[in-house]
PDB file of N, CA and C in Angstrom:
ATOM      1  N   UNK A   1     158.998 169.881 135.968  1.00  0.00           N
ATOM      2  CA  UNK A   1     160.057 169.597 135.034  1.00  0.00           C
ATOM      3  C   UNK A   1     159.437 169.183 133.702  1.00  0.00           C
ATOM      4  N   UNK A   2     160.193 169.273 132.714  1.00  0.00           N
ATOM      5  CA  UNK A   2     159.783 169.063 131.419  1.00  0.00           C
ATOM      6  C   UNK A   2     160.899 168.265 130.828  1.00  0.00           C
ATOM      7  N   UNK A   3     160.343 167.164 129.539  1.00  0.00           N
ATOM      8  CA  UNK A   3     160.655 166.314 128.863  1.00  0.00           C
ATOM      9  C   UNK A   3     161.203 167.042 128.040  1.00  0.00           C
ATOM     10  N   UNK A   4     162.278 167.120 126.911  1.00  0.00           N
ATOM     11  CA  UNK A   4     162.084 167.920 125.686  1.00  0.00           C
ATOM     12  C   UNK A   4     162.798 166.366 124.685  1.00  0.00           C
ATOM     13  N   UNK A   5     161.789 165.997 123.578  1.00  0.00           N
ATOM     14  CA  UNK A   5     162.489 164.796 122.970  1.00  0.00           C
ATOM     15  C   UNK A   5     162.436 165.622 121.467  1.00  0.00           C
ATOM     16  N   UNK A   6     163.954 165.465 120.819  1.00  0.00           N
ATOM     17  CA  UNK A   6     163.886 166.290 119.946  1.00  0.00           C
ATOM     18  C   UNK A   6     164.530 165.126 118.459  1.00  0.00           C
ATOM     19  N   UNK A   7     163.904 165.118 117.327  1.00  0.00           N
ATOM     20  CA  UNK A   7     164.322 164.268 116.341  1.00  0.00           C
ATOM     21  C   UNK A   7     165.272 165.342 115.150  1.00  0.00           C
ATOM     22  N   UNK A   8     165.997 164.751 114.979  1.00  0.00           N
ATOM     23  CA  UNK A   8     167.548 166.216 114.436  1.00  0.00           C
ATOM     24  C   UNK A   8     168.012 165.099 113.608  1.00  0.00           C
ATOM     25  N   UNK A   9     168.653 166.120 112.474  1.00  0.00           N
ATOM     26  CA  UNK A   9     169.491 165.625 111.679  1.00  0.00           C
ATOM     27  C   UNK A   9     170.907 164.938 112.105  1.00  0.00           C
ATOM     28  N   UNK A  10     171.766 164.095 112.076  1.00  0.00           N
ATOM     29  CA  UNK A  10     172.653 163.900 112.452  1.00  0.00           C
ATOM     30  C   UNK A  10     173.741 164.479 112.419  1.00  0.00           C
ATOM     31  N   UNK A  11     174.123 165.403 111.410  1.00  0.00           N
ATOM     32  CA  UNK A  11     175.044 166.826 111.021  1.00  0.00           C
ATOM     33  C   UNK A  11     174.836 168.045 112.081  1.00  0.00           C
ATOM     34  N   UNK A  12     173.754 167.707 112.575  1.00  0.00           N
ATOM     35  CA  UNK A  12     173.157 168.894 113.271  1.00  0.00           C
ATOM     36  C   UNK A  12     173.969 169.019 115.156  1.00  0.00           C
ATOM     37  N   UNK A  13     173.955 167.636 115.007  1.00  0.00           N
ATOM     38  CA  UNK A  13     174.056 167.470 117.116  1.00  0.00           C
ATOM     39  C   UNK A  13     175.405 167.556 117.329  1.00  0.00           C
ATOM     40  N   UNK A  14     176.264 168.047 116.811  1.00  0.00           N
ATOM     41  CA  UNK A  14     178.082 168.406 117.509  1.00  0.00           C
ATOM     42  C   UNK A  14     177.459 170.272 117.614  1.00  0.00           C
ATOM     43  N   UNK A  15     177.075 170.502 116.911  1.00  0.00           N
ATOM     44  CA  UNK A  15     176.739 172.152 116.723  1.00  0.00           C
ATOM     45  C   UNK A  15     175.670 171.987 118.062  1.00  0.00           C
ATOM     46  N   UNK A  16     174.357 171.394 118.273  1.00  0.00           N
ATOM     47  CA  UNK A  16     173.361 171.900 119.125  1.00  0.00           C
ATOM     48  C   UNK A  16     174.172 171.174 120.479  1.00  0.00           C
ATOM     49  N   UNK A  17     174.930 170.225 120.557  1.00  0.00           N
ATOM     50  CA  UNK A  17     175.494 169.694 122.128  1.00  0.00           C
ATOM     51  C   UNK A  17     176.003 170.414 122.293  1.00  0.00           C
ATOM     52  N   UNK A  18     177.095 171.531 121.068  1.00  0.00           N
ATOM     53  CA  UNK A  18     178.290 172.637 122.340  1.00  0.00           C
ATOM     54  C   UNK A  18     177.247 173.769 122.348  1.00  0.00           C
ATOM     55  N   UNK A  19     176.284 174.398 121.638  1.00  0.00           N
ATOM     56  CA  UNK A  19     175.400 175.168 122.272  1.00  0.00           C
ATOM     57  C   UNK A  19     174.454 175.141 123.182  1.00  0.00           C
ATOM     58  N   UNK A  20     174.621 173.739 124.302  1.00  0.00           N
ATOM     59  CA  UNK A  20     173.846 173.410 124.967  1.00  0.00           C
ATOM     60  C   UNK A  20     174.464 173.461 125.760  1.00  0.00           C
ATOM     61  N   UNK A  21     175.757 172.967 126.161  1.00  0.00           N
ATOM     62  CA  UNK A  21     177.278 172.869 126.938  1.00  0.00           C
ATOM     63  C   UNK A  21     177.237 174.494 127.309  1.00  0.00           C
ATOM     64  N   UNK A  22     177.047 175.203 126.441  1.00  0.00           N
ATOM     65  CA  UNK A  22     177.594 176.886 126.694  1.00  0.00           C
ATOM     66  C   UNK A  22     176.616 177.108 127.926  1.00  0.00           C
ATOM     67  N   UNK A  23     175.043 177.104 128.138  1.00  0.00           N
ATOM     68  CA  UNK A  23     174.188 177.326 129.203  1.00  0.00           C
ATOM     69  C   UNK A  23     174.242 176.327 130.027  1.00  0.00           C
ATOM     70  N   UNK A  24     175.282 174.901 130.293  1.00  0.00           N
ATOM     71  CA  UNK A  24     175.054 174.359 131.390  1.00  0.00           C
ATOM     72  C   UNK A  24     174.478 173.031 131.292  1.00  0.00           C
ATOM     73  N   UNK A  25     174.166 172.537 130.025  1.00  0.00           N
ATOM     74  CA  UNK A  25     173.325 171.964 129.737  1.00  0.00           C
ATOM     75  C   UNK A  25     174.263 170.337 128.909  1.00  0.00           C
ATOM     76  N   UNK A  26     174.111 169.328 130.087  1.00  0.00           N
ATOM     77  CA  UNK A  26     175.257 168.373 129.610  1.00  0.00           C
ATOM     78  C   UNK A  26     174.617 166.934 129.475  1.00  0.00           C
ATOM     79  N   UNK A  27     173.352 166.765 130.308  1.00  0.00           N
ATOM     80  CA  UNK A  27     172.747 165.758 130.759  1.00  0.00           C
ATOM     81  C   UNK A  27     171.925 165.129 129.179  1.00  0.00           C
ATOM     82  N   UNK A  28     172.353 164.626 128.185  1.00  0.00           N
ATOM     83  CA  UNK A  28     171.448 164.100 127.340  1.00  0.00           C
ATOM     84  C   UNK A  28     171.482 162.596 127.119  1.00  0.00           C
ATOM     85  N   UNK A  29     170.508 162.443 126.233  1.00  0.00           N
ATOM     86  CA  UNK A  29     170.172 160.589 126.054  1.00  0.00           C
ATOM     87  C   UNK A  29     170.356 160.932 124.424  1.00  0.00           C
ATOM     88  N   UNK A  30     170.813 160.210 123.506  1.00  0.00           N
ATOM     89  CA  UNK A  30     171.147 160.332 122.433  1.00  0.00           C
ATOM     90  C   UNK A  30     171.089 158.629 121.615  1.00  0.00           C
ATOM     91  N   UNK A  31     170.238 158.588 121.054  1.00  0.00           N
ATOM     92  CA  UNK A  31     169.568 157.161 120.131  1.00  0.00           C
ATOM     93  C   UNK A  31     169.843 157.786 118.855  1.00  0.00           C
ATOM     94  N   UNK A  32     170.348 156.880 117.571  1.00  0.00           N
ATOM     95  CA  UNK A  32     170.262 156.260 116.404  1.00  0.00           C
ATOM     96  C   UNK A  32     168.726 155.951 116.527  1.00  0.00           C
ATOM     97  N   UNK A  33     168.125 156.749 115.260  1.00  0.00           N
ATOM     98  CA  UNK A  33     166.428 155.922 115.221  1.00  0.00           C
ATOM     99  C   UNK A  33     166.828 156.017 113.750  1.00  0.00           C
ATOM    100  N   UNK A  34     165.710 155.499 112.591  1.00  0.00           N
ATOM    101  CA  UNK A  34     164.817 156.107 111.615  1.00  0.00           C
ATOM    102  C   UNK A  34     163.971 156.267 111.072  1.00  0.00           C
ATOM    103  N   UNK A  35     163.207 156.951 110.443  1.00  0.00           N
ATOM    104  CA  UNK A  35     162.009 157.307 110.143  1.00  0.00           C
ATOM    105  C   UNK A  35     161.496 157.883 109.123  1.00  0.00           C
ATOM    106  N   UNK A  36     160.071 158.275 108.598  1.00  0.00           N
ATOM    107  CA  UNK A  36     159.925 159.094 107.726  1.00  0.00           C
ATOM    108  C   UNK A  36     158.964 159.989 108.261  1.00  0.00           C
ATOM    109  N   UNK A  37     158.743 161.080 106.888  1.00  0.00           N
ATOM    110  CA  UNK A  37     157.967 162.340 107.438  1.00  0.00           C
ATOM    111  C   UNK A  37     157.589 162.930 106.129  1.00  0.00           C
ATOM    112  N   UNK A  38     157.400 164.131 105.839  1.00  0.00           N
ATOM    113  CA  UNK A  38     158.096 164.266 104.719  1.00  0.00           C
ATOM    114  C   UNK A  38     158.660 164.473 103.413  1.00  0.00           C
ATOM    115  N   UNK A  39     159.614 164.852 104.292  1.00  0.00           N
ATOM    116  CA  UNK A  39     161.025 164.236 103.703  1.00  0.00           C
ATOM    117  C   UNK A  39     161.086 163.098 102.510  1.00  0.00           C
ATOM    118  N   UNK A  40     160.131 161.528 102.906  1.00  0.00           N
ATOM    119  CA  UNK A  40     159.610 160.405 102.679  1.00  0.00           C
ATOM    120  C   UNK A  40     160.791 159.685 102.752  1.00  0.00           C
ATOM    121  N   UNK A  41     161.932 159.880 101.386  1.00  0.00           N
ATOM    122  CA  UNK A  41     162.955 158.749 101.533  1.00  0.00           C
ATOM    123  C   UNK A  41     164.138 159.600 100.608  1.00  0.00           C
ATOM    124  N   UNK A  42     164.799 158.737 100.363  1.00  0.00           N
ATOM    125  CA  UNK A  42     165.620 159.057  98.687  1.00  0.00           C
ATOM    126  C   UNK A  42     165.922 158.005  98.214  1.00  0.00           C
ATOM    127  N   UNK A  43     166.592 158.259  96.975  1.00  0.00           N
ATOM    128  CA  UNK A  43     166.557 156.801  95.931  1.00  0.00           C
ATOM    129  C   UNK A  43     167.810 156.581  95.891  1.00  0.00           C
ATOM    130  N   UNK A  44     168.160 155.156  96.107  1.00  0.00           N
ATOM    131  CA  UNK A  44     169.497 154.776  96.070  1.00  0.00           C
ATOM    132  C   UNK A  44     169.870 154.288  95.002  1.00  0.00           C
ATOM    133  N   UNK A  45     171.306 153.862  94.578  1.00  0.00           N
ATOM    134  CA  UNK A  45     171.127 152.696  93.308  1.00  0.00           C
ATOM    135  C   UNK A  45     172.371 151.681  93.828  1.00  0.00           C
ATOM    136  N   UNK A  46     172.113 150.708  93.608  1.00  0.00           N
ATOM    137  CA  UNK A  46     173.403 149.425  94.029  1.00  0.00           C
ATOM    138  C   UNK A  46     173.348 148.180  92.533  1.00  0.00           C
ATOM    139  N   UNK A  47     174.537 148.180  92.341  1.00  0.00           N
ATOM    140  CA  UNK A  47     174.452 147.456  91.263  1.00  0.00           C
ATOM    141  C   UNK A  47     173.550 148.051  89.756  1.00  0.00           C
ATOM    142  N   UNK A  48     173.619 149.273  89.161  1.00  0.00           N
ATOM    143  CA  UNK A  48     173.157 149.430  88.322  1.00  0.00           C
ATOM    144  C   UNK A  48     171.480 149.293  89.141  1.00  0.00           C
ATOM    145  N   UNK A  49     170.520 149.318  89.828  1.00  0.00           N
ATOM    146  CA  UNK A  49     169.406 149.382  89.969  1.00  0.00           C
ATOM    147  C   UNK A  49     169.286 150.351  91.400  1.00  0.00           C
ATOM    148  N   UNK A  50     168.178 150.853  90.540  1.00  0.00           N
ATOM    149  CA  UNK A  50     167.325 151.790  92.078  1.00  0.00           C
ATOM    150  C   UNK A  50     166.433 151.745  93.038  1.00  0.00           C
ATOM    151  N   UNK A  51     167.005 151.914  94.091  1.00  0.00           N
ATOM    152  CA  UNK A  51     165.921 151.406  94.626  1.00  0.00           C
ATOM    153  C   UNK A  51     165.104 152.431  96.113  1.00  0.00           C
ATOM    154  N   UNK A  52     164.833 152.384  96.352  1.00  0.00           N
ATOM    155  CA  UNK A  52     163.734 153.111  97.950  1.00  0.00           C
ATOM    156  C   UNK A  52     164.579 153.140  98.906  1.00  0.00           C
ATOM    157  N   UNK A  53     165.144 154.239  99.113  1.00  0.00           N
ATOM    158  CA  UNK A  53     165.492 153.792 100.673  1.00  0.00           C
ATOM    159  C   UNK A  53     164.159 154.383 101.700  1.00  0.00           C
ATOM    160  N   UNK A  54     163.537 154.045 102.383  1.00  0.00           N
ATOM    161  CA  UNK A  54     162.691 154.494 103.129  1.00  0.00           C
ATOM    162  C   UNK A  54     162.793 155.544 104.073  1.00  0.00           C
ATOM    163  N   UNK A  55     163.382 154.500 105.009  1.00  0.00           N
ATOM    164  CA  UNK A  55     163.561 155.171 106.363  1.00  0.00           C
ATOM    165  C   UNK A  55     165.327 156.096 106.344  1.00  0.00           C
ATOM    166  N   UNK A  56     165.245 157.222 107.051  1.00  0.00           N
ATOM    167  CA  UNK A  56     166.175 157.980 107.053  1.00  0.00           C
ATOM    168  C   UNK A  56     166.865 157.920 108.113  1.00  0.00           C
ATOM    169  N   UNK A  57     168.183 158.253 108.426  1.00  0.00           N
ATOM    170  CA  UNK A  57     168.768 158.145 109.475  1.00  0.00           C
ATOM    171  C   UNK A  57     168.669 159.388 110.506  1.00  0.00           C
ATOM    172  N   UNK A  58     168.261 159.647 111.645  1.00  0.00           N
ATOM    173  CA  UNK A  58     168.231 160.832 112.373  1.00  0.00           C
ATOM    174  C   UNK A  58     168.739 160.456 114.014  1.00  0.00           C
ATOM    175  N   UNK A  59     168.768 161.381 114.639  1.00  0.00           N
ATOM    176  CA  UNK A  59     168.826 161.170 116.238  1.00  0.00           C
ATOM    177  C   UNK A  59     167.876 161.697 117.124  1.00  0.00           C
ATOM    178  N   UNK A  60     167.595 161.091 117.775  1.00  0.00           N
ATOM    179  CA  UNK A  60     166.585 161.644 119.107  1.00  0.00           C
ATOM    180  C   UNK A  60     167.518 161.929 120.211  1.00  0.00           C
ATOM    181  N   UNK A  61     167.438 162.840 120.775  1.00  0.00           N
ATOM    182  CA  UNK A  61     168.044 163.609 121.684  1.00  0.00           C
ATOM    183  C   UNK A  61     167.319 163.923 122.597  1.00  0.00           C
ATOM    184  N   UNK A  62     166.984 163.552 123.875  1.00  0.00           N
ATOM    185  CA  UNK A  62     166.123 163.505 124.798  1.00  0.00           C
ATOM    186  C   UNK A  62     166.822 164.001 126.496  1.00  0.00           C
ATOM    187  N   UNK A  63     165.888 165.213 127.018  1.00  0.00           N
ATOM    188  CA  UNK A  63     166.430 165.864 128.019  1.00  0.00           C
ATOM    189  C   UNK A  63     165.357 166.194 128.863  1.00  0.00           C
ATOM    190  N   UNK A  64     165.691 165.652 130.401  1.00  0.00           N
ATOM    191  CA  UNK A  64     164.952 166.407 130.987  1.00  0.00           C
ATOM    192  C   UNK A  64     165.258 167.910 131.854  1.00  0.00           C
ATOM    193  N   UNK A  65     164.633 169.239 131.813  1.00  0.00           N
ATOM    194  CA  UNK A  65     165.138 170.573 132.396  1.00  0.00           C
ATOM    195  C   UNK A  65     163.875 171.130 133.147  1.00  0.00           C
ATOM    196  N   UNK A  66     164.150 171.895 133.697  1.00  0.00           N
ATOM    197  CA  UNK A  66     163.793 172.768 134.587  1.00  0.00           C
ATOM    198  C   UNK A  66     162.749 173.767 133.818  1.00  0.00           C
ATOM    199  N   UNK A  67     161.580 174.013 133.961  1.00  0.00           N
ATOM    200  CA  UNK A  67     160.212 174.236 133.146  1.00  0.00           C
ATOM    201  C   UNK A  67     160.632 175.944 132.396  1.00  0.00           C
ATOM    202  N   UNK A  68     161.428 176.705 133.759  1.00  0.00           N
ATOM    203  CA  UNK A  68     162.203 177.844 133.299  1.00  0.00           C
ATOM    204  C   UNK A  68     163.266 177.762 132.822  1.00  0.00           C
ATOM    205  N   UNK A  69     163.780 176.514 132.357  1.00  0.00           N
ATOM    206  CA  UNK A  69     164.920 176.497 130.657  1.00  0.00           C
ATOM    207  C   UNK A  69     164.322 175.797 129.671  1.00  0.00           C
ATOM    208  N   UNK A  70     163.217 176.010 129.886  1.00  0.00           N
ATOM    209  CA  UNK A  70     162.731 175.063 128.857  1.00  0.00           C
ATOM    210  C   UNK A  70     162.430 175.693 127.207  1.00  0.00           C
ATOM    211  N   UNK A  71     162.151 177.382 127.368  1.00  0.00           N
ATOM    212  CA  UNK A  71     162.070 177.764 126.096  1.00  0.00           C
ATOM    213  C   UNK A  71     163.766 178.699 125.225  1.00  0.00           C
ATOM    214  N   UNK A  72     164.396 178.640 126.427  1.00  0.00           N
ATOM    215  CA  UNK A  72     166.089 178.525 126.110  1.00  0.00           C
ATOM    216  C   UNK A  72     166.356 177.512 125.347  1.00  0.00           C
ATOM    217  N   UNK A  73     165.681 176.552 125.951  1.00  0.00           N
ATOM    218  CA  UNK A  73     166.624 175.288 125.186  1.00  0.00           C
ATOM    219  C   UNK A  73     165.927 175.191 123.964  1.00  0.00           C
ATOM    220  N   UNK A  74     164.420 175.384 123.715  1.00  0.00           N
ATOM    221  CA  UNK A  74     164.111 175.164 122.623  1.00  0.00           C
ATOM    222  C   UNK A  74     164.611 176.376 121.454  1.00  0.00           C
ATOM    223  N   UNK A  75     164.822 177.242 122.256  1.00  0.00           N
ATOM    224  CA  UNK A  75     166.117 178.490 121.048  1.00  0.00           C
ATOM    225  C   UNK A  75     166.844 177.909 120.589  1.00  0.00           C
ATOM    226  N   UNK A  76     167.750 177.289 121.436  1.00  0.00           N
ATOM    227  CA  UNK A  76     168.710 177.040 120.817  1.00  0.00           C
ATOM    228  C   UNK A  76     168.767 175.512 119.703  1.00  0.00           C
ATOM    229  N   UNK A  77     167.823 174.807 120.298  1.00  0.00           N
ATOM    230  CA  UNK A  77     167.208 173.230 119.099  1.00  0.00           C
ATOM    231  C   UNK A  77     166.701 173.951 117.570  1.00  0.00           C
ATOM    232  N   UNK A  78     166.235 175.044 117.559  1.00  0.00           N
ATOM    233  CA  UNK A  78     165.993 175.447 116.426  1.00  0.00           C
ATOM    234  C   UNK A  78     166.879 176.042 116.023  1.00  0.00           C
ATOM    235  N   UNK A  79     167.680 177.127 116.533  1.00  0.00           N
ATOM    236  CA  UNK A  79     168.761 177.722 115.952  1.00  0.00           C
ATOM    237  C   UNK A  79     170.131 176.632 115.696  1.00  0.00           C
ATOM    238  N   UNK A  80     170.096 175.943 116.426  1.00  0.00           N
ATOM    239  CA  UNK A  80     171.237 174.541 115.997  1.00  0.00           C
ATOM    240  C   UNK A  80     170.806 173.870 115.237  1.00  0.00           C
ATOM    241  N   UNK A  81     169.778 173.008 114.788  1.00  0.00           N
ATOM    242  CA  UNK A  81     169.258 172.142 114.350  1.00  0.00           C
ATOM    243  C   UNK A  81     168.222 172.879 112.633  1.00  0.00           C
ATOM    244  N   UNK A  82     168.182 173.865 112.215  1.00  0.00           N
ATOM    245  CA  UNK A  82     167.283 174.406 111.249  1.00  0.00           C
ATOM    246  C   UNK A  82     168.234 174.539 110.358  1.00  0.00           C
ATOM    247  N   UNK A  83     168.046 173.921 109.052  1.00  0.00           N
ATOM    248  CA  UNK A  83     168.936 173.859 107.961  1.00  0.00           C
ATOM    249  C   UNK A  83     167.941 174.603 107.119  1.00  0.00           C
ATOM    250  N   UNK A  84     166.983 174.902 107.269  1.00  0.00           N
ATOM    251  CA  UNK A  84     165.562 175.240 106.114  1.00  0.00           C
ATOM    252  C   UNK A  84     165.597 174.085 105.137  1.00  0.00           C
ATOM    253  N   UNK A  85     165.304 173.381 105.560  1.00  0.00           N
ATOM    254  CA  UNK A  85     164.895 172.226 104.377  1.00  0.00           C
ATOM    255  C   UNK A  85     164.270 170.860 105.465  1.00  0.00           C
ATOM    256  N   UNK A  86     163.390 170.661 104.232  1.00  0.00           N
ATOM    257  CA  UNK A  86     162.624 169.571 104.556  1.00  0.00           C
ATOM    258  C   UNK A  86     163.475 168.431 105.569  1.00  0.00           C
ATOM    259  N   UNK A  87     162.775 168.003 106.554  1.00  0.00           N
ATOM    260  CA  UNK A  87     163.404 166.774 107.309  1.00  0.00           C
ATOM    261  C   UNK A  87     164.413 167.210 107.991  1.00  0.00           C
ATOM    262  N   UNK A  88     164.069 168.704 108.979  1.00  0.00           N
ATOM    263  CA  UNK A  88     165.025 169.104 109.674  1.00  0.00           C
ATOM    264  C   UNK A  88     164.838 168.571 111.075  1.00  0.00           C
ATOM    265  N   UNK A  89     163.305 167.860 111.543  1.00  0.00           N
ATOM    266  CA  UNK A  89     162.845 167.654 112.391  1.00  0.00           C
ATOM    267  C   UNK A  89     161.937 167.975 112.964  1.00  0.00           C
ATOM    268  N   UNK A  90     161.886 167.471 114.340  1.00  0.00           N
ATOM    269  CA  UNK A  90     160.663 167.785 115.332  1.00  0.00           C
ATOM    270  C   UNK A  90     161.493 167.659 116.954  1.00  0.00           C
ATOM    271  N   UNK A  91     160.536 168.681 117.734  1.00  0.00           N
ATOM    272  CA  UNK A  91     161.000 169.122 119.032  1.00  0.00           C
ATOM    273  C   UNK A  91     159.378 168.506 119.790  1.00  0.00           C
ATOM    274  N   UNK A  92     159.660 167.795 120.525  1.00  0.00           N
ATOM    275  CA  UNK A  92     158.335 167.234 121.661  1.00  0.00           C
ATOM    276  C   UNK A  92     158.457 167.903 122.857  1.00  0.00           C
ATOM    277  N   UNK A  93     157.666 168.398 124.124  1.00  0.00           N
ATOM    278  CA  UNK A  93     157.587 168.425 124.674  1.00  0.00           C
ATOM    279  C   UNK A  93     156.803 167.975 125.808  1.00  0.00           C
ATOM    280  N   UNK A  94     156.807 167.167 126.861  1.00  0.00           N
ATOM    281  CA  UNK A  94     155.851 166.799 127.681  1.00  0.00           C
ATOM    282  C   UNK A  94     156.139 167.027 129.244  1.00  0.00           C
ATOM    283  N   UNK A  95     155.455 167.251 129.999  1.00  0.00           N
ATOM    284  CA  UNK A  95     155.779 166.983 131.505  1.00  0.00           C
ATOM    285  C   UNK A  95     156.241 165.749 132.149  1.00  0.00           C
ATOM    286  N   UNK A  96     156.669 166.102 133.011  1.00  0.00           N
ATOM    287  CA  UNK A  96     157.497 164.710 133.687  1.00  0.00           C
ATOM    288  C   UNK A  96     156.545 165.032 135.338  1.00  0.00           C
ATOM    289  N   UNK A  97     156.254 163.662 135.478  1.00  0.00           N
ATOM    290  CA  UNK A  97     155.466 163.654 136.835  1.00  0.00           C
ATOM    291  C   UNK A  97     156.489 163.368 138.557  1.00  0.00           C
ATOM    292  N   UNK A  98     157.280 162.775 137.651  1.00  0.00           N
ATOM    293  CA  UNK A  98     158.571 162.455 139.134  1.00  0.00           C
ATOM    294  C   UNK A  98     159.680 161.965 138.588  1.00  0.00           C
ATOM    295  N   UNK A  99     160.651 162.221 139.182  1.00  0.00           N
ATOM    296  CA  UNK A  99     161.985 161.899 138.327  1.00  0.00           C
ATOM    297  C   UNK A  99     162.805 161.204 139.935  1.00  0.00           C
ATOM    298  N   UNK A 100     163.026 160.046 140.181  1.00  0.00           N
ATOM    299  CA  UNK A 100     163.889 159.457 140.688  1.00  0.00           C
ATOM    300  C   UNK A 100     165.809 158.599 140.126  1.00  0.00           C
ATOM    301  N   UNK A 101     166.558 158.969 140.810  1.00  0.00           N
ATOM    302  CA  UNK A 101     167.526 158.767 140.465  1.00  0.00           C
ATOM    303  C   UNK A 101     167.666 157.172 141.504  1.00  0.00           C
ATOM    304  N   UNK A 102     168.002 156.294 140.677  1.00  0.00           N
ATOM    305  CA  UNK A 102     167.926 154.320 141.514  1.00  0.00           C
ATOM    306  C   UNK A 102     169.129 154.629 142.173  1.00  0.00           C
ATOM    307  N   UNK A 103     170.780 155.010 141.959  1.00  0.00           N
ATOM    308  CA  UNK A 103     171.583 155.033 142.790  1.00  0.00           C
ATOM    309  C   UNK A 103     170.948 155.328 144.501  1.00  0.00           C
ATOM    310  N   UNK A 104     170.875 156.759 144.417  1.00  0.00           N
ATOM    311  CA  UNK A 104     170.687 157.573 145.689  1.00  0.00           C
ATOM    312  C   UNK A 104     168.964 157.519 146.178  1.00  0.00           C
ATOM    313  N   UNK A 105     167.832 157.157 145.367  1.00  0.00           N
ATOM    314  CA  UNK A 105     166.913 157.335 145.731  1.00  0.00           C
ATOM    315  C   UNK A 105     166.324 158.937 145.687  1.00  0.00           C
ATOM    316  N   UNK A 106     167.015 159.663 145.547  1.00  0.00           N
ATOM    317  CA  UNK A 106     166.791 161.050 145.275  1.00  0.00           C
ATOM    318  C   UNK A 106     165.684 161.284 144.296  1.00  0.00           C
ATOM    319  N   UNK A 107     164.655 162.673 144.738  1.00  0.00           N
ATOM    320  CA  UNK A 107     163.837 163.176 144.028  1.00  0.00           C
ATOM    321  C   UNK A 107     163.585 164.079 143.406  1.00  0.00           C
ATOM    322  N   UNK A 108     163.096 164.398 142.652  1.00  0.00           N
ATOM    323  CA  UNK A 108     162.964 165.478 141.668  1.00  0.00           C
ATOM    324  C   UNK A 108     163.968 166.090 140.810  1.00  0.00           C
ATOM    325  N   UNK A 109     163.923 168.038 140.781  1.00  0.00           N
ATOM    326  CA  UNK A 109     165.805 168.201 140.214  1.00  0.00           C
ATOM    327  C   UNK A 109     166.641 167.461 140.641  1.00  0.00           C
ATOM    328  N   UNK A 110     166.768 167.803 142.254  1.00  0.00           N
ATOM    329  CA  UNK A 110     168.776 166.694 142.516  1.00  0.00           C
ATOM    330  C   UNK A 110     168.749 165.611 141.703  1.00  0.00           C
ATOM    331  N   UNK A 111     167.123 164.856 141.407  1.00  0.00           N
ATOM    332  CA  UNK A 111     167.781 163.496 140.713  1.00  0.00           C
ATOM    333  C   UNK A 111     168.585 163.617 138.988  1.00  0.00           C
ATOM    334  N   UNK A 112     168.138 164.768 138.394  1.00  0.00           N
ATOM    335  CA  UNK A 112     168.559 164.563 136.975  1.00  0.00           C
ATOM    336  C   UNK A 112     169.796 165.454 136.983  1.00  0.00           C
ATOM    337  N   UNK A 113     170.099 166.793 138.121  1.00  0.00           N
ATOM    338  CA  UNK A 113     171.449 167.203 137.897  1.00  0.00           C
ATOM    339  C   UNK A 113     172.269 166.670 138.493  1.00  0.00           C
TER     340      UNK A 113
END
């Protein structure tokens, strides 16, 4: 099984969740982070002065699938998620060594579908 942790624009994830929904695909973890890259920041102003905003607002979207959906899903993270412009993101991938579900004790797939 494979990890896929993906950092997306926030405009982006109603479009990449129902194209994920269409293949079956419902199981996600979804965090508020922010960060830079970059992108770096943009400049705000409050009160007549400007100032840094640094860190940007994005989401991490984190899934674990089946090693043979794994370059499906990354189709569709780029085709949902690619605005062509800077600070569209990043897609991670890593292996997962065992996946237990605490309810049932269950291992492997059964535990994450």
């Amino acid at each position: 099984m494979k990890k896929i942790e993906s950092i997306i624009r926030p405009e982006t994830f109603q479009t990449l969740r129902y194209n994920l929904s269409q293949i079956g695909i419902n199981g996600l973890t979804v965090t508020e982070v922010a960060g830079t890259g970059k992108q770096r920041g943009q400049t705000g102003v409050y009160r007549s002065t400007e100032f840094q905003i640094q860190l940007l607002s994005k989401l991490k979207v984190e899934m674990v699938v089946e090693e043979n959906q794994l370059e499906q899903i990354i189709d569709i993270i780029l085709e949902s998620c690619n605005t062509g412009n800077i600070g569209d993101g990043k897609i991670f991938v890593s292996s997962i060594e065992e996946t237990i579900r605490i309810r049932t004790g269950e291992r492997g797939v059964e535990a994450v579908m």
